[in-house]
N, C-alpha and C. Protein backbone atom coordinates (compact mmCIF):
# COMPACT_ATOMS: atom_id res chain seq x y z
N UNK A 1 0.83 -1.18 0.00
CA UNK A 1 0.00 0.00 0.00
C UNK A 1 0.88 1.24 0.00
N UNK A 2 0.92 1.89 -0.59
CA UNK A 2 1.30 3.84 -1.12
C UNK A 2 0.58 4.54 0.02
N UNK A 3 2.04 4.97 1.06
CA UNK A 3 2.10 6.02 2.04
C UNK A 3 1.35 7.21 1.25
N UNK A 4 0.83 7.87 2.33
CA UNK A 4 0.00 9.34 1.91
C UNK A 4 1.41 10.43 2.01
N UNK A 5 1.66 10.91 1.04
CA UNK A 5 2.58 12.05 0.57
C UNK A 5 1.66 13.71 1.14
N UNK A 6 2.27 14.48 1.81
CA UNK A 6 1.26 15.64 1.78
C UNK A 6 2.58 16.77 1.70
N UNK A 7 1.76 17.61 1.49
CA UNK A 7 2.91 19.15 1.15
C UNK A 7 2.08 20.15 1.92
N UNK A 8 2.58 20.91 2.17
CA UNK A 8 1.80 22.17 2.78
C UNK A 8 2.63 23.87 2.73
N UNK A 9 2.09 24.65 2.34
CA UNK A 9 2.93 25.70 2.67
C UNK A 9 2.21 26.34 3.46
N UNK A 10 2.69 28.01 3.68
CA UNK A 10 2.63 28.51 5.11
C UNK A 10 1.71 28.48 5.58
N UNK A 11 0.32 28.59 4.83
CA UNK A 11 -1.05 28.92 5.58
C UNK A 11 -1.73 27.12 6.00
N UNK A 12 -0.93 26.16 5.37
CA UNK A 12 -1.25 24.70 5.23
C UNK A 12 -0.20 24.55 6.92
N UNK A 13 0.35 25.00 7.13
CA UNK A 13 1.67 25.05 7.74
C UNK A 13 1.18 25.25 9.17
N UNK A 14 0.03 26.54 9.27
CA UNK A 14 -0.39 26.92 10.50
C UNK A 14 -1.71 26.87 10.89
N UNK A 15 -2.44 25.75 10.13
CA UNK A 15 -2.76 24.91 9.94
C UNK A 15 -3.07 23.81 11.15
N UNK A 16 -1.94 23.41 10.67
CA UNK A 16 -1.27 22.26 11.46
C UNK A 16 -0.98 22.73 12.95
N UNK A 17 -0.11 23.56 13.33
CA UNK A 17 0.63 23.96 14.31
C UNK A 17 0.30 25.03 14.91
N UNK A 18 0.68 25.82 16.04
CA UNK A 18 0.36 27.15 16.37
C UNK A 18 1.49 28.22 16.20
N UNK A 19 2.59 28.16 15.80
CA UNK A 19 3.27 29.07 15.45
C UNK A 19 2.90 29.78 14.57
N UNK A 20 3.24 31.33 14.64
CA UNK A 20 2.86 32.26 13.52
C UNK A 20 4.22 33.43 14.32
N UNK A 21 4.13 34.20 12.79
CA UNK A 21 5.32 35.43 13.04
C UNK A 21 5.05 35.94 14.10
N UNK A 22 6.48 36.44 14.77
CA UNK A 22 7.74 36.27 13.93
C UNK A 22 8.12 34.95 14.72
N UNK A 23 7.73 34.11 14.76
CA UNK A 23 8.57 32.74 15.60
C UNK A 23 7.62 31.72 14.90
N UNK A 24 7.21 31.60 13.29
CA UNK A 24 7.13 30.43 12.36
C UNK A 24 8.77 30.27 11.80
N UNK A 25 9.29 29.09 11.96
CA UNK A 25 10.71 29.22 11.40
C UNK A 25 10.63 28.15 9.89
N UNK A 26 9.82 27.86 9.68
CA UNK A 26 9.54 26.96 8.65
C UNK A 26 8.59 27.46 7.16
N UNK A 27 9.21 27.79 6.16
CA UNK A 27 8.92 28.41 5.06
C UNK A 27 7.36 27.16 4.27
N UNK A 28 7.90 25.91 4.24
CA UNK A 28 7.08 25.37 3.35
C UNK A 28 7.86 23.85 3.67
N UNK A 29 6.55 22.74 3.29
CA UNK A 29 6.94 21.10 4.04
C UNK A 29 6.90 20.35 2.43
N UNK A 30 8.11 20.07 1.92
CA UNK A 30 8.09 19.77 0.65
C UNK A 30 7.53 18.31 1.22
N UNK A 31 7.79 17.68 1.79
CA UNK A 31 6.95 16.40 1.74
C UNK A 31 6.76 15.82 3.33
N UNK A 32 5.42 15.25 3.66
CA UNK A 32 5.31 14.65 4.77
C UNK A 32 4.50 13.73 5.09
N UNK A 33 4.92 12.63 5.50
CA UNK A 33 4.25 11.64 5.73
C UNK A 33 4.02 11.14 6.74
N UNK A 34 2.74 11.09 6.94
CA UNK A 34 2.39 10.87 8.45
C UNK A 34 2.30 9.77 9.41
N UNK A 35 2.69 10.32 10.83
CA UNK A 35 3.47 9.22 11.54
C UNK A 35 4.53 8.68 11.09
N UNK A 36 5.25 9.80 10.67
CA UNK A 36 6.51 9.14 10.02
C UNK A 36 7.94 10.36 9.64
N UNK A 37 7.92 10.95 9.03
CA UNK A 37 8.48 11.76 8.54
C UNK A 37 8.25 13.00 7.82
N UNK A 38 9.23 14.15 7.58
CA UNK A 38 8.65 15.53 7.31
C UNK A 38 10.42 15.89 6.47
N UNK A 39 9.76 16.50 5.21
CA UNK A 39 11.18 17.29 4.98
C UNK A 39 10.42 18.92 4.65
N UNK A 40 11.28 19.80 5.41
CA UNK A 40 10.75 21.47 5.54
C UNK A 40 11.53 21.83 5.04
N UNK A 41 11.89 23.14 4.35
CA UNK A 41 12.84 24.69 4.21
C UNK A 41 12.27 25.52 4.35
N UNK A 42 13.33 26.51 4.98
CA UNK A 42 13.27 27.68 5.87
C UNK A 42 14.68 28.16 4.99
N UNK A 43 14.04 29.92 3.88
CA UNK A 43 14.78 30.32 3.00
C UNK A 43 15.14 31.30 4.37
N UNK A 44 17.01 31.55 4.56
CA UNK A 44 16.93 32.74 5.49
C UNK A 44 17.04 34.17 4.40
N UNK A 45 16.54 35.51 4.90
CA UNK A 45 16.78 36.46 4.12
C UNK A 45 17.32 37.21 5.11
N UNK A 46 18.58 38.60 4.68
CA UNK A 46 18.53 39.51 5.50
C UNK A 46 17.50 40.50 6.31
N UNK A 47 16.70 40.06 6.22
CA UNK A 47 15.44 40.82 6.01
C UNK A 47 14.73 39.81 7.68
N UNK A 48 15.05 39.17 7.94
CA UNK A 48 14.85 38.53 9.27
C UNK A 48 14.94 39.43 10.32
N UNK A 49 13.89 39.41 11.75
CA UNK A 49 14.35 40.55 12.10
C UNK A 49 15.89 40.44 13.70
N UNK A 50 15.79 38.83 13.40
CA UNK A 50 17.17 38.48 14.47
C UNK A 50 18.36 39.13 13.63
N UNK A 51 18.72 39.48 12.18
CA UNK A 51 19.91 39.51 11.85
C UNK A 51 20.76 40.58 12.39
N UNK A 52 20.30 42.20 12.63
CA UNK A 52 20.70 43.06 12.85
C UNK A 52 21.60 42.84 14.18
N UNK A 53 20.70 42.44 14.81
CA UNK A 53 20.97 42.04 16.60
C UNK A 53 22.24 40.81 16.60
N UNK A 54 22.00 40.26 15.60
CA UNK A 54 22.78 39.12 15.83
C UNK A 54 23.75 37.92 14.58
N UNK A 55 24.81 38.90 13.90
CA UNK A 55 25.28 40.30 15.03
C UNK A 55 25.52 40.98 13.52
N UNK A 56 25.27 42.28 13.93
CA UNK A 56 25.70 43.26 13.17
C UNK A 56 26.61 43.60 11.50
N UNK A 57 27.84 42.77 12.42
CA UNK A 57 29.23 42.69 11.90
C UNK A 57 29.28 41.56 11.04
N UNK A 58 28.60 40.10 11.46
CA UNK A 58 28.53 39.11 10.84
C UNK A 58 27.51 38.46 11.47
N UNK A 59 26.23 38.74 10.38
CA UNK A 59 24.81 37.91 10.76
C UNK A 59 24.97 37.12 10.72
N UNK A 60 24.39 35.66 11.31
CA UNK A 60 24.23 34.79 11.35
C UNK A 60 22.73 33.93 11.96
N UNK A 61 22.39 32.84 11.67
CA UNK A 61 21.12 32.48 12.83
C UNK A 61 21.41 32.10 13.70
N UNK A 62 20.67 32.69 14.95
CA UNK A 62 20.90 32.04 16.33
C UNK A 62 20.29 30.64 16.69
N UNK A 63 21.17 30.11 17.74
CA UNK A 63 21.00 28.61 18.33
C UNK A 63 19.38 28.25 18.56
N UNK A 64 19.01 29.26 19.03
CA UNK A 64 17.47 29.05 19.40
C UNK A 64 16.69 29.11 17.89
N UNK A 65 16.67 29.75 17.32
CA UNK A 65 16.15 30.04 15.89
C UNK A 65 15.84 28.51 14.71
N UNK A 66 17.65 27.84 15.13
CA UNK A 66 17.53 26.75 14.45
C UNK A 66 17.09 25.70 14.99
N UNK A 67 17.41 25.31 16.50
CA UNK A 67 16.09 24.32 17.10
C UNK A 67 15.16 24.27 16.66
N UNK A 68 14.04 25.40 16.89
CA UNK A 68 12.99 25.74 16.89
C UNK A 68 12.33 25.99 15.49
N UNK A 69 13.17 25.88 14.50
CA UNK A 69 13.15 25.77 12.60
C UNK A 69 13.25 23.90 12.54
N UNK A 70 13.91 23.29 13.74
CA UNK A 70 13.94 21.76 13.33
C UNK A 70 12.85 20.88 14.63
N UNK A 71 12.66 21.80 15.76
CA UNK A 71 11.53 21.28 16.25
C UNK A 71 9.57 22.01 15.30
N UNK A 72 9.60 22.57 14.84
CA UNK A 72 8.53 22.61 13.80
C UNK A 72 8.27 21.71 12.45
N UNK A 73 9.27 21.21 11.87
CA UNK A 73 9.61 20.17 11.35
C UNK A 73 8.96 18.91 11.91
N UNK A 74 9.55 18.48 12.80
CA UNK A 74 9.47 17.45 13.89
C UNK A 74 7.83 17.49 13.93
N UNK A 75 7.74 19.03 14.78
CA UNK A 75 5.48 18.73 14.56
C UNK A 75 4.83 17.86 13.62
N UNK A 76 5.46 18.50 12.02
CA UNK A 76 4.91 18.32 11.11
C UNK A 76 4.50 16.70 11.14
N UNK A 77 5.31 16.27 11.52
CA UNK A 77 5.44 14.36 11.56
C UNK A 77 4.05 13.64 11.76
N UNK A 78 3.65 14.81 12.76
CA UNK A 78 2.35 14.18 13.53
C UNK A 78 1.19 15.23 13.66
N UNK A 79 1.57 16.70 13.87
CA UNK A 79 0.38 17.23 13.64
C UNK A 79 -0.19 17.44 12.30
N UNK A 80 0.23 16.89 11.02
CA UNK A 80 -0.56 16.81 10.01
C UNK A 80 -1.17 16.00 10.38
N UNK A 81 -1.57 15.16 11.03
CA UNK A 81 -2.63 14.16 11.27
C UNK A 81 -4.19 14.83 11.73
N UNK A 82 -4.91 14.76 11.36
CA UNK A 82 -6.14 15.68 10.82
C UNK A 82 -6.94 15.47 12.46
N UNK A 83 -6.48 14.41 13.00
CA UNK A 83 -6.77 14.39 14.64
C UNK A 83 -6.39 15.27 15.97
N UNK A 84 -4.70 15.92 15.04
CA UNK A 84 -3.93 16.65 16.10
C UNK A 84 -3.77 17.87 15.23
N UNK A 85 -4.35 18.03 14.60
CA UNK A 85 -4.00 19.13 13.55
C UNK A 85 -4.54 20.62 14.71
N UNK A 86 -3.21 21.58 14.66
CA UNK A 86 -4.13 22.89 15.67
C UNK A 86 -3.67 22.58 16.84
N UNK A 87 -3.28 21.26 17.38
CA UNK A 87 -3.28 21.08 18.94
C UNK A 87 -1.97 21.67 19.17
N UNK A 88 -1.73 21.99 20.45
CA UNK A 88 -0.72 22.91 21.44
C UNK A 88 0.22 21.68 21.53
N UNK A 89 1.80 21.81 21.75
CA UNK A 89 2.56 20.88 22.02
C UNK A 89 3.23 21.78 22.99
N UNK A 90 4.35 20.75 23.66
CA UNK A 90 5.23 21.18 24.28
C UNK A 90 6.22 20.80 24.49
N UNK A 91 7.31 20.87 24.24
CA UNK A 91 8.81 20.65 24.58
C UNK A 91 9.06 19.30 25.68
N UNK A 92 9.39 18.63 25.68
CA UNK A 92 9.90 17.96 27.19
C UNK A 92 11.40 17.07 27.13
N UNK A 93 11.88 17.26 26.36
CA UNK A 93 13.47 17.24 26.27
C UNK A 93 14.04 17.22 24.70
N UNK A 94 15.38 18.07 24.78
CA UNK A 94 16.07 18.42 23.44
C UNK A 94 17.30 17.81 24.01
N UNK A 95 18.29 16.53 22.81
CA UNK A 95 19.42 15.87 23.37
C UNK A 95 19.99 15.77 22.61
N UNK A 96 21.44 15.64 22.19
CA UNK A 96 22.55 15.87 21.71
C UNK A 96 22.35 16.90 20.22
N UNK A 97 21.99 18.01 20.59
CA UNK A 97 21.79 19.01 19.79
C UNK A 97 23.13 19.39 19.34
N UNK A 98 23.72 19.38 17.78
CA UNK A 98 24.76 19.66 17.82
C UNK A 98 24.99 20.66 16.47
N UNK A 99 25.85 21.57 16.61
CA UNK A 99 25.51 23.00 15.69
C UNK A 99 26.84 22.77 14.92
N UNK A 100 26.80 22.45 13.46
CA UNK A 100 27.88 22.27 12.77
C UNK A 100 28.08 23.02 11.84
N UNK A 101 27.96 23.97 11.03
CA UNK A 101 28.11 25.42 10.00
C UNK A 101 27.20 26.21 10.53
N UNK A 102 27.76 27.81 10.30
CA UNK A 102 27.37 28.61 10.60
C UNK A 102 26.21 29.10 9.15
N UNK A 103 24.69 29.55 9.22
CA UNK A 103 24.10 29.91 8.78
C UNK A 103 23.57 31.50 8.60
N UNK A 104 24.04 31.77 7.39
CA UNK A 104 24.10 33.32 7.04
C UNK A 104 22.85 33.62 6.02
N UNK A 105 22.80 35.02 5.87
CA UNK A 105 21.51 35.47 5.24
C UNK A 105 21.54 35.03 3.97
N UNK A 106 20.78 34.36 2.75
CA UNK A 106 20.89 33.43 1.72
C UNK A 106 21.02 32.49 1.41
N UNK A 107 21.55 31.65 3.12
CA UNK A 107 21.17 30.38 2.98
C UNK A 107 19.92 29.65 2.94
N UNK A 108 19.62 28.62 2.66
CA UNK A 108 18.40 27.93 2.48
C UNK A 108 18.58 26.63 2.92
N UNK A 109 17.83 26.23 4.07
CA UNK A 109 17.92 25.19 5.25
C UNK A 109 17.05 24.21 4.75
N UNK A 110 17.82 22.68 4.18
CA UNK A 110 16.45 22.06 4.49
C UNK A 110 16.76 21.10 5.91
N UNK A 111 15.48 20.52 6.09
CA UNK A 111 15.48 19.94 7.37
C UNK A 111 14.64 18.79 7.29
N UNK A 112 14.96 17.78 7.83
CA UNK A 112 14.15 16.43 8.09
C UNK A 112 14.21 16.06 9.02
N UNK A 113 13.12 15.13 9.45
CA UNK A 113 12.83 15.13 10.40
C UNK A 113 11.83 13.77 10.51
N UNK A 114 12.35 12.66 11.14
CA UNK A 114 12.10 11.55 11.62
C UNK A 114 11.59 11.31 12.74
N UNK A 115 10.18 10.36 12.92
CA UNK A 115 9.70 10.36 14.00
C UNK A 115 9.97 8.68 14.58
N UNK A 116 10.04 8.58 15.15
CA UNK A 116 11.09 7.71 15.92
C UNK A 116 9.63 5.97 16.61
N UNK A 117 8.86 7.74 17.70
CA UNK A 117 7.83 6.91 18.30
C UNK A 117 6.76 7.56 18.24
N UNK A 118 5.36 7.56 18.45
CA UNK A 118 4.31 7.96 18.62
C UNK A 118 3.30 7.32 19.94
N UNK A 119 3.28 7.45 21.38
CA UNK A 119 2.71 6.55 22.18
C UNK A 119 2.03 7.61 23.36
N UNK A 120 0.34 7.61 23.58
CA UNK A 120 0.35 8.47 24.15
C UNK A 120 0.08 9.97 24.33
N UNK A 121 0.48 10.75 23.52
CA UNK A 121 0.70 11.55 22.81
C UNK A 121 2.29 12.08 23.10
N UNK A 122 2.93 11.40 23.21
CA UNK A 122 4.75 11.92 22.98
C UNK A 122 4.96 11.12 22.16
N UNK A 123 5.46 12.09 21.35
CA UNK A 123 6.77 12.02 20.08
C UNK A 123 8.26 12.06 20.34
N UNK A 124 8.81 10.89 19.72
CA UNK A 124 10.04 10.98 19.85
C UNK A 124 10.89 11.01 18.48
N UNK A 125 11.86 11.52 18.40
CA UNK A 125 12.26 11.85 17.09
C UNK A 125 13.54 12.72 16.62
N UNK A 126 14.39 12.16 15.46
CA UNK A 126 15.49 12.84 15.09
C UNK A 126 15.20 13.46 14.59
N UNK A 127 16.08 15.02 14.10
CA UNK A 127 16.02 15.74 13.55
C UNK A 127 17.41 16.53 12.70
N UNK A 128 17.74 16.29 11.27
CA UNK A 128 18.71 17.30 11.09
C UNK A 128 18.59 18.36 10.15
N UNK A 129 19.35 19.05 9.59
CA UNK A 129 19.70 20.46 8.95
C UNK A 129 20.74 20.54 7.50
N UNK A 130 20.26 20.95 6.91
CA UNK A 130 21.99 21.18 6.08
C UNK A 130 21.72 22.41 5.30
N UNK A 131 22.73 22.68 5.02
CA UNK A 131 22.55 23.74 3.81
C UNK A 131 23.53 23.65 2.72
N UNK A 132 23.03 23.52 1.13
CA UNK A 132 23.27 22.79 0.14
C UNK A 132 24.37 21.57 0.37
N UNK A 133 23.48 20.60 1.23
CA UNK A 133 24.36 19.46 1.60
C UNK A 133 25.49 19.56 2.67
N UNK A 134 25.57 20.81 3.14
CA UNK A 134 26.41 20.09 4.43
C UNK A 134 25.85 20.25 5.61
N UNK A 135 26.17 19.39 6.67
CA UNK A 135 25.60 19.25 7.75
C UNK A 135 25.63 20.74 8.66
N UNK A 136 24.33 21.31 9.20
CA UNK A 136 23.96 22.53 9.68
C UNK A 136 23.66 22.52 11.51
N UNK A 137 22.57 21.37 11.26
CA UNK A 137 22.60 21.51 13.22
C UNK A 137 21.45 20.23 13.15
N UNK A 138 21.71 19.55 14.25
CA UNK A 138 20.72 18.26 14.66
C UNK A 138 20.50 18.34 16.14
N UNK A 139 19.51 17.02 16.53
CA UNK A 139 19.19 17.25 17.67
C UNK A 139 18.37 15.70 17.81
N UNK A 140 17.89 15.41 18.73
CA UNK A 140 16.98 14.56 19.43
C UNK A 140 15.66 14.92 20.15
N UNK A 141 14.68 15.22 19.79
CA UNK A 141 13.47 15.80 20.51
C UNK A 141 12.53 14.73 21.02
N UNK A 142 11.62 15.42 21.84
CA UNK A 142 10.37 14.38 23.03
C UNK A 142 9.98 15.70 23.24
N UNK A 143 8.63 15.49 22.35
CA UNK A 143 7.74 16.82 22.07
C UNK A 143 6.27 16.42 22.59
N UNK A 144 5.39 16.78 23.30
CA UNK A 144 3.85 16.33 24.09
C UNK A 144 2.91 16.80 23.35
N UNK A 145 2.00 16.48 22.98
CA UNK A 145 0.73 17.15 23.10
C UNK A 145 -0.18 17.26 24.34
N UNK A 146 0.18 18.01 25.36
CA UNK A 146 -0.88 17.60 26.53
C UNK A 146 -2.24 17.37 26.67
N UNK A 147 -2.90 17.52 25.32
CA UNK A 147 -4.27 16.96 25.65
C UNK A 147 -4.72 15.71 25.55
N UNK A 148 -3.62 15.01 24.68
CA UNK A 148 -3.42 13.72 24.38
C UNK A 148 -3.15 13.02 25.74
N UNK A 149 -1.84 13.59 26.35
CA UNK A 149 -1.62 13.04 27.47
C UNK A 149 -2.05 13.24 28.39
N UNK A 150 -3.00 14.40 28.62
CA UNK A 150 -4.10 14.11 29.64
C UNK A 150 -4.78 13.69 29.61
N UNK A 151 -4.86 12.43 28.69
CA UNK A 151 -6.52 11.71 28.60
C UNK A 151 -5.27 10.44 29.51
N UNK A 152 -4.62 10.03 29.30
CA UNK A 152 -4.24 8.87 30.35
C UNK A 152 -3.72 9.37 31.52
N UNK A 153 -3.76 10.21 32.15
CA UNK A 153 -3.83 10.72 33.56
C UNK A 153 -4.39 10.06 34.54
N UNK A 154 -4.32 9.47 35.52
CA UNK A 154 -4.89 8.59 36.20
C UNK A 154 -5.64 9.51 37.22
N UNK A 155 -7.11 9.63 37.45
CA UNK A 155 -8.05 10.54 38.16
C UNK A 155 -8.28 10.50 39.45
């Protein structure tokens, strides 16, 4: 049987998730398949409004910026699922996050993003980065939906 392929761009995008500007870090989900995997890009422009700040002399994206460009990714895995689509998540551990090229204004990030487990409502799942093929920044995420996981709450 032929996995369901889906694409979404920004308004398909938020949608899904609750991020919106300026902290959507994800441009458009060239492909995603659910309960399973997500590939995103996130075009950077000077025109961002972290670049000035950071830094000046030599923009670059900040550490938090690119997590948070590869934990939206990561959503995609599972909140395209037309059940969790909209629902609130939350963080509950980021692990061996590791930042390997520096990302400047004109680069263009793609990102994938593997979901590992689904049980519950926690997701577990890799995540990496590159830009035109070389390795950019990865990580390990365990992301909640708490409404999910408050239905097995013991009363």
């Amino acid at each position: 049987m032929e996995k369901e392929i889906l694409k979404f761009d920004t308004m398909g995008i938020q949608k899904c998730q609750r991020n919106r500007y300026p902290l959507l870090f994800i441009d458009r989900v060239e492909e995603a398949v659910p309960m399973e995997r997500a590939h995103a890009i996130k075009n950077f422009s000077y025109n961002e409004w972290f670049f000035p700040a950071h830094f000046d002399d030599e923009p670059n994206v900040p550490g938090f910026v690119q997590v948070e460009a590869l934990a939206q990714t990561f959503l995609m895995t599972f909140l395209c699922v037309e059940e969790y689509q909209g629902m609130k998540t939350a963080f509950v551990n980021i692990d061996k996050t590791k930042f390997k090229r520096k990302i400047v204004p004109g680069d263009r990030l793609d990102i994938y993003a593997t979901l590992d487990s689904f049980n519950r409502g926690v997701a577990k799942g890799h995540v990496e980065s590159f830009v035109d093929g070389e390795a950019a920044c990865s990580a390990k995420l365990v992301v909640a939906i708490p409404d999910v996981l408050n239905r097995y709450k013991p009363r």
